[in-house]
Protein backbone atom coordinates (compact mmCIF):
# COMPACT_ATOMS: atom_id res chain seq x y z
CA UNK A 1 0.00 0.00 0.00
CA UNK A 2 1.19 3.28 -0.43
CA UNK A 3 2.09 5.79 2.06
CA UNK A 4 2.32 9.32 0.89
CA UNK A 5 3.22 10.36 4.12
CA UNK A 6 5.97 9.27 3.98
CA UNK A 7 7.24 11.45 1.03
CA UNK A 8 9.56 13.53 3.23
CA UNK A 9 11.90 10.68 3.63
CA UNK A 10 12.54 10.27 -0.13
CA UNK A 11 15.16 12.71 -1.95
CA UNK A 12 13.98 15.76 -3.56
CA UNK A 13 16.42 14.38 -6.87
CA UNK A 14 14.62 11.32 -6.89
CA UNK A 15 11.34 12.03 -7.15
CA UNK A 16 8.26 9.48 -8.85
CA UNK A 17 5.30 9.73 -11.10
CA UNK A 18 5.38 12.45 -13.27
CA UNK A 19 8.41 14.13 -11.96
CA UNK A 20 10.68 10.98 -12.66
CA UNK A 21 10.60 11.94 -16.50
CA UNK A 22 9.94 15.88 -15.80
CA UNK A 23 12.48 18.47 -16.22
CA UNK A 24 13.63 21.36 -13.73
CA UNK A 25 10.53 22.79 -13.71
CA UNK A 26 8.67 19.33 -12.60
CA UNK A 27 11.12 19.02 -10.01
CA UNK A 28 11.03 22.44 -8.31
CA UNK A 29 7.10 21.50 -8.24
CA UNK A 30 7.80 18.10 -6.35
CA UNK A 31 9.75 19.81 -3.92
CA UNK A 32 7.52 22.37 -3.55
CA UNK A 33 4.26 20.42 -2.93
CA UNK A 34 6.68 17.97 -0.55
CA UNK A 35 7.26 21.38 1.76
CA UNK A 36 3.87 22.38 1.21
CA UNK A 37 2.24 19.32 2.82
CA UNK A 38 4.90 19.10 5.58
CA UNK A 39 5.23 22.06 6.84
CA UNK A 40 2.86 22.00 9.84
CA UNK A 41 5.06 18.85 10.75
CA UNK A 42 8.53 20.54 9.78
CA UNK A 43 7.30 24.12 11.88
CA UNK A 44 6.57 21.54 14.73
CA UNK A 45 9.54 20.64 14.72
CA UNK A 46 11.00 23.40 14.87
CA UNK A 47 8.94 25.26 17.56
CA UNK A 48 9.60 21.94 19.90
CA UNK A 49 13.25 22.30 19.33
CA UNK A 50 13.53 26.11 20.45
CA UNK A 51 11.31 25.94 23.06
CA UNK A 52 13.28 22.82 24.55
CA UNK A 53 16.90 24.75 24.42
CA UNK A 54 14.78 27.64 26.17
CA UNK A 55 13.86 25.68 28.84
CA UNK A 56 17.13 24.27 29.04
CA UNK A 57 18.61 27.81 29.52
CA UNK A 58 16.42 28.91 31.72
CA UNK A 59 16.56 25.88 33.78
CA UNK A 60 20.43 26.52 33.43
CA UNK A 61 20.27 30.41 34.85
CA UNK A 62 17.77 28.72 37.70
CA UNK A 63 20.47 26.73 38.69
CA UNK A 64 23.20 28.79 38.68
CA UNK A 65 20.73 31.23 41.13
CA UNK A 66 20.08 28.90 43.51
CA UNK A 67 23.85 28.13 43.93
CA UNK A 68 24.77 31.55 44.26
CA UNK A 69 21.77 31.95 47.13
CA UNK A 70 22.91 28.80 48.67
CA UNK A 71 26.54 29.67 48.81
CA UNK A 72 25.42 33.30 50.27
CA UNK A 73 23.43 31.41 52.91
CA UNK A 74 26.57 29.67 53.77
CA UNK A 75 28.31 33.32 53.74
CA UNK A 76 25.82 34.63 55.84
CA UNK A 77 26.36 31.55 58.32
CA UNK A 78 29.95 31.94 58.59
CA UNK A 79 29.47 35.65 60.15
CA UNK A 80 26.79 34.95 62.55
CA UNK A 81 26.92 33.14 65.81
CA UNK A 82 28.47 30.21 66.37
CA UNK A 83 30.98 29.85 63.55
CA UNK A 84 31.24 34.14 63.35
CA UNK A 85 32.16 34.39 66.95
CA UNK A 86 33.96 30.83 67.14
CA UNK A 87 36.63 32.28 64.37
CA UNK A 88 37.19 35.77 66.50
CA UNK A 89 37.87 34.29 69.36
CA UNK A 90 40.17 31.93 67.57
CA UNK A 91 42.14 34.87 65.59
CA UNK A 92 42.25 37.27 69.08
CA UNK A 93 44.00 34.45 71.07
CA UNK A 94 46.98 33.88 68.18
CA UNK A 95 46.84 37.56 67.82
CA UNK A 96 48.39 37.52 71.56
CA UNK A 97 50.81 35.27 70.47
CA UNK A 98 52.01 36.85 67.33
CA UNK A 99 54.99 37.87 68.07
CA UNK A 100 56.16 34.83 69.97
CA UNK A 101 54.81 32.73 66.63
CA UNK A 102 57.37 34.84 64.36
CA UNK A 103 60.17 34.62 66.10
CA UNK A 104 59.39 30.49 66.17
CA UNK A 105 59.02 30.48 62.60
CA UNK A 106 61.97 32.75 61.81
CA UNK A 107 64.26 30.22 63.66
CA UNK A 108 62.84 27.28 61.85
CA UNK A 109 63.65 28.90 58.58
CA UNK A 110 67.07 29.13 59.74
CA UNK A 111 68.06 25.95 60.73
CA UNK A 112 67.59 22.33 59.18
CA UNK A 113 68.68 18.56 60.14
CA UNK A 114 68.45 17.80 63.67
CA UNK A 115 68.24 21.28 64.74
CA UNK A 116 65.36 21.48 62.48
CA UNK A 117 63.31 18.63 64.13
CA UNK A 118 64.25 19.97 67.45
CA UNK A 119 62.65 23.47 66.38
CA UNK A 120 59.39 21.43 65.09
CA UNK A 121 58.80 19.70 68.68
CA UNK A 122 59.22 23.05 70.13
CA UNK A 123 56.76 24.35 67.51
CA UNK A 124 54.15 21.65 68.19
CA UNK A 125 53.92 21.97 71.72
CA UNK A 126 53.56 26.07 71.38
CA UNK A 127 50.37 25.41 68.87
CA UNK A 128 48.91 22.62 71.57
CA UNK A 129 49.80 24.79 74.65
CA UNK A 130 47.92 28.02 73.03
CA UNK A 131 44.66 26.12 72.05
CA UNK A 132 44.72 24.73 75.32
CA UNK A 133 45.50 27.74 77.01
CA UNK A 134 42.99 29.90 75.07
CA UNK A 135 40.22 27.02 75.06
CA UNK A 136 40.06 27.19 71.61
CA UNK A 137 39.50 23.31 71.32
CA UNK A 138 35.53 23.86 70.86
CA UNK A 139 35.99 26.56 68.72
CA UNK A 140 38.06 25.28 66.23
CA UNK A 141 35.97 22.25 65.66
CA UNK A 142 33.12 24.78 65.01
CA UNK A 143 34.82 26.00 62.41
CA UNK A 144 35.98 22.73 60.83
CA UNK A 145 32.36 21.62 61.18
CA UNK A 146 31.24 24.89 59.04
CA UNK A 147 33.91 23.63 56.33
CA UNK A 148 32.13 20.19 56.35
CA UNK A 149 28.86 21.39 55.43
CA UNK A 150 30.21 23.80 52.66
CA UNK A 151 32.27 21.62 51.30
CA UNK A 152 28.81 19.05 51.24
CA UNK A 153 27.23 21.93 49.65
CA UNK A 154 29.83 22.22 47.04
CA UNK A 155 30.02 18.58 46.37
CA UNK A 156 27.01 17.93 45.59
CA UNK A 157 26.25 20.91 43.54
CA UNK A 158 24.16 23.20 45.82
CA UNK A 159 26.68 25.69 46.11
CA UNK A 160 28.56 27.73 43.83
CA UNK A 161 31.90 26.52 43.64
CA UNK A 162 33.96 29.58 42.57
CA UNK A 163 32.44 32.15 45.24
CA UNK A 164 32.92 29.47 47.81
CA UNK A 165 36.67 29.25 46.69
CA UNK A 166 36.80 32.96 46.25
CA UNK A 167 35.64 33.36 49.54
CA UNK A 168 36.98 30.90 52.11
CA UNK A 169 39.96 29.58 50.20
CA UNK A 170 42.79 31.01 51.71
CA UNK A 171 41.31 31.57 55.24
CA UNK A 172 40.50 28.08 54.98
CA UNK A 173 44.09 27.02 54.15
CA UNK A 174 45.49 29.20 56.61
CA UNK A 175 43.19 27.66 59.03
CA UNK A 176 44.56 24.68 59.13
CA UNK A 177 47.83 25.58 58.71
CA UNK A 178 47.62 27.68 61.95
CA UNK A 179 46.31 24.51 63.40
CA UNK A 180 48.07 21.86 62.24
CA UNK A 181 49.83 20.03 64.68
CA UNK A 182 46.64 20.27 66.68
CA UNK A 183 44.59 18.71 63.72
CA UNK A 184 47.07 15.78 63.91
CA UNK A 185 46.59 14.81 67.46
CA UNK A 186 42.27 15.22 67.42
CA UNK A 187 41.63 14.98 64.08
CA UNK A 188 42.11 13.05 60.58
CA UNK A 189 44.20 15.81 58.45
CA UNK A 190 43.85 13.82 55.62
CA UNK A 191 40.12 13.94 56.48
CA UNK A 192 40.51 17.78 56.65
CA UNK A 193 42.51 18.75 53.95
CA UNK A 194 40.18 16.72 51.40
CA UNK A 195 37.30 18.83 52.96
CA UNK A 196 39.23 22.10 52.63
CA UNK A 197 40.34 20.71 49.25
CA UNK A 198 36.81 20.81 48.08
CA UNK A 199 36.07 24.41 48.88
CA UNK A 200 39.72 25.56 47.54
CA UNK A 201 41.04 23.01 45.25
CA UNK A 202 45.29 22.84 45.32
CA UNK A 203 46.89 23.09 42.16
CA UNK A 204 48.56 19.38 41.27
CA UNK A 205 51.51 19.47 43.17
CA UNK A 206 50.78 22.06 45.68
CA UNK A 207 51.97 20.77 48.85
CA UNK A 208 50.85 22.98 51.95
CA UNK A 209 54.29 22.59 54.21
CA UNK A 210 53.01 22.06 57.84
CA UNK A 211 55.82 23.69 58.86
CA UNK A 212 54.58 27.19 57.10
CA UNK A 213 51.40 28.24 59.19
CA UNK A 214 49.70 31.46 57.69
CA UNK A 215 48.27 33.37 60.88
CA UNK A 216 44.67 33.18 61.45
CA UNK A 217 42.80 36.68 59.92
CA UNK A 218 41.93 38.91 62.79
CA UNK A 219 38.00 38.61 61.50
CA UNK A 220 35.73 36.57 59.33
CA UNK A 221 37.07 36.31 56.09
């Protein structure tokens, strides 16, 4: 049986009937009459396809929105109480303790070997002693909890990954730098730096030397 239907799916230069032993002009007719019948179909078609890639823009720019309101939520969180308050109290105490810090650091950048180890234990026990001292134990793991959600948020695509970087990156580095050799007696670093990693990704090969702390900011980043 035939199915004229189904003209669209034959060649315009091979058309039947008539046109088979037509000239130009019988052709041009074909092809004509072909569009002519199709073109609700072929206008379809085409309506359906914009209207999908709209969607999928908008849907896109939706998206992108929510990240962006998600990641200032997260923002937002950071300044207010606990995590806000936790991270002051955490960059007044090693603000008292500044100076003593540098001069640490300043002699383990001039020494190496054995001497260089010896400086480290001495280094280790001044980061333990001022946590404990300052009862910044609680506060610190307020803050690392913080990073846990955000980088959550950021690994599963709720937040916006390049405002969370832009924002908490380096404070988030210098966090646990600060903190180290603390981290390494009551926490999982590894654990740690793959959160922190998340929010701030290291370039391949980055290593961040334990033995560099940044200072804590004196305020929220």
């Amino acid at each position: 049986m035939r199915q004229p239907n189904l003209n669209i799916l034959r060649p315009w230069w091979r058309p039947e009937g008539a046109c088979r032993e037509g000239g130009f002009g019988s052709r041009w007719q074909h092809r004509r009459q072909v569009l002519l019948d199709h073109f609700g179909l072929v206008a379809g078609l085409l309506l359906l396809a914009c209207a999908l890639l709209w969607a999928a823009v908008e849907h896109s720019r939706h998206v992108a929105e929510l990240r962006v309101a998600e990641t200032n939520r997260h923002i937002a969180a950071f300044h207010d109480a606990p995590v806000g308050e936790a991270w002051q109290r955490v960059a007044d105490a090693w603000q008292t303790r500044q100076a003593a810090q540098r001069a640490l650091l300043r002699r383990l950048a001039s020494v190496s070997g054995a001497a260089l180890h010896a400086e480290l234990r001495i280094y280790r026990a001044f980061v333990i002693d001022t946590v404990v001292e300052h009862r910044l134990a609680r506060d610190i793991d307020t803050v690392i909890r913080f990073y846990r959600r955000l980088a959550a948020c950021v690994r599963i695509g709720s937040c916006d990954a390049r405002l969370a970087a832009g924002r908490f990156g380096s404070a988030a580095w210098s966090f646990r730098n600060q903190h180290y050799y603390w981290l390494l007696d009551e926490y999982e670093v590894d654990e740690i730096d793959a959160v922190i990693d998340v929010i701030a990704p290291r370039a391949l090969g980055d290593v961040i030397a334990p033995r560099a702390p940044g200072m804590v900011a004196a305020g929220p980043p």
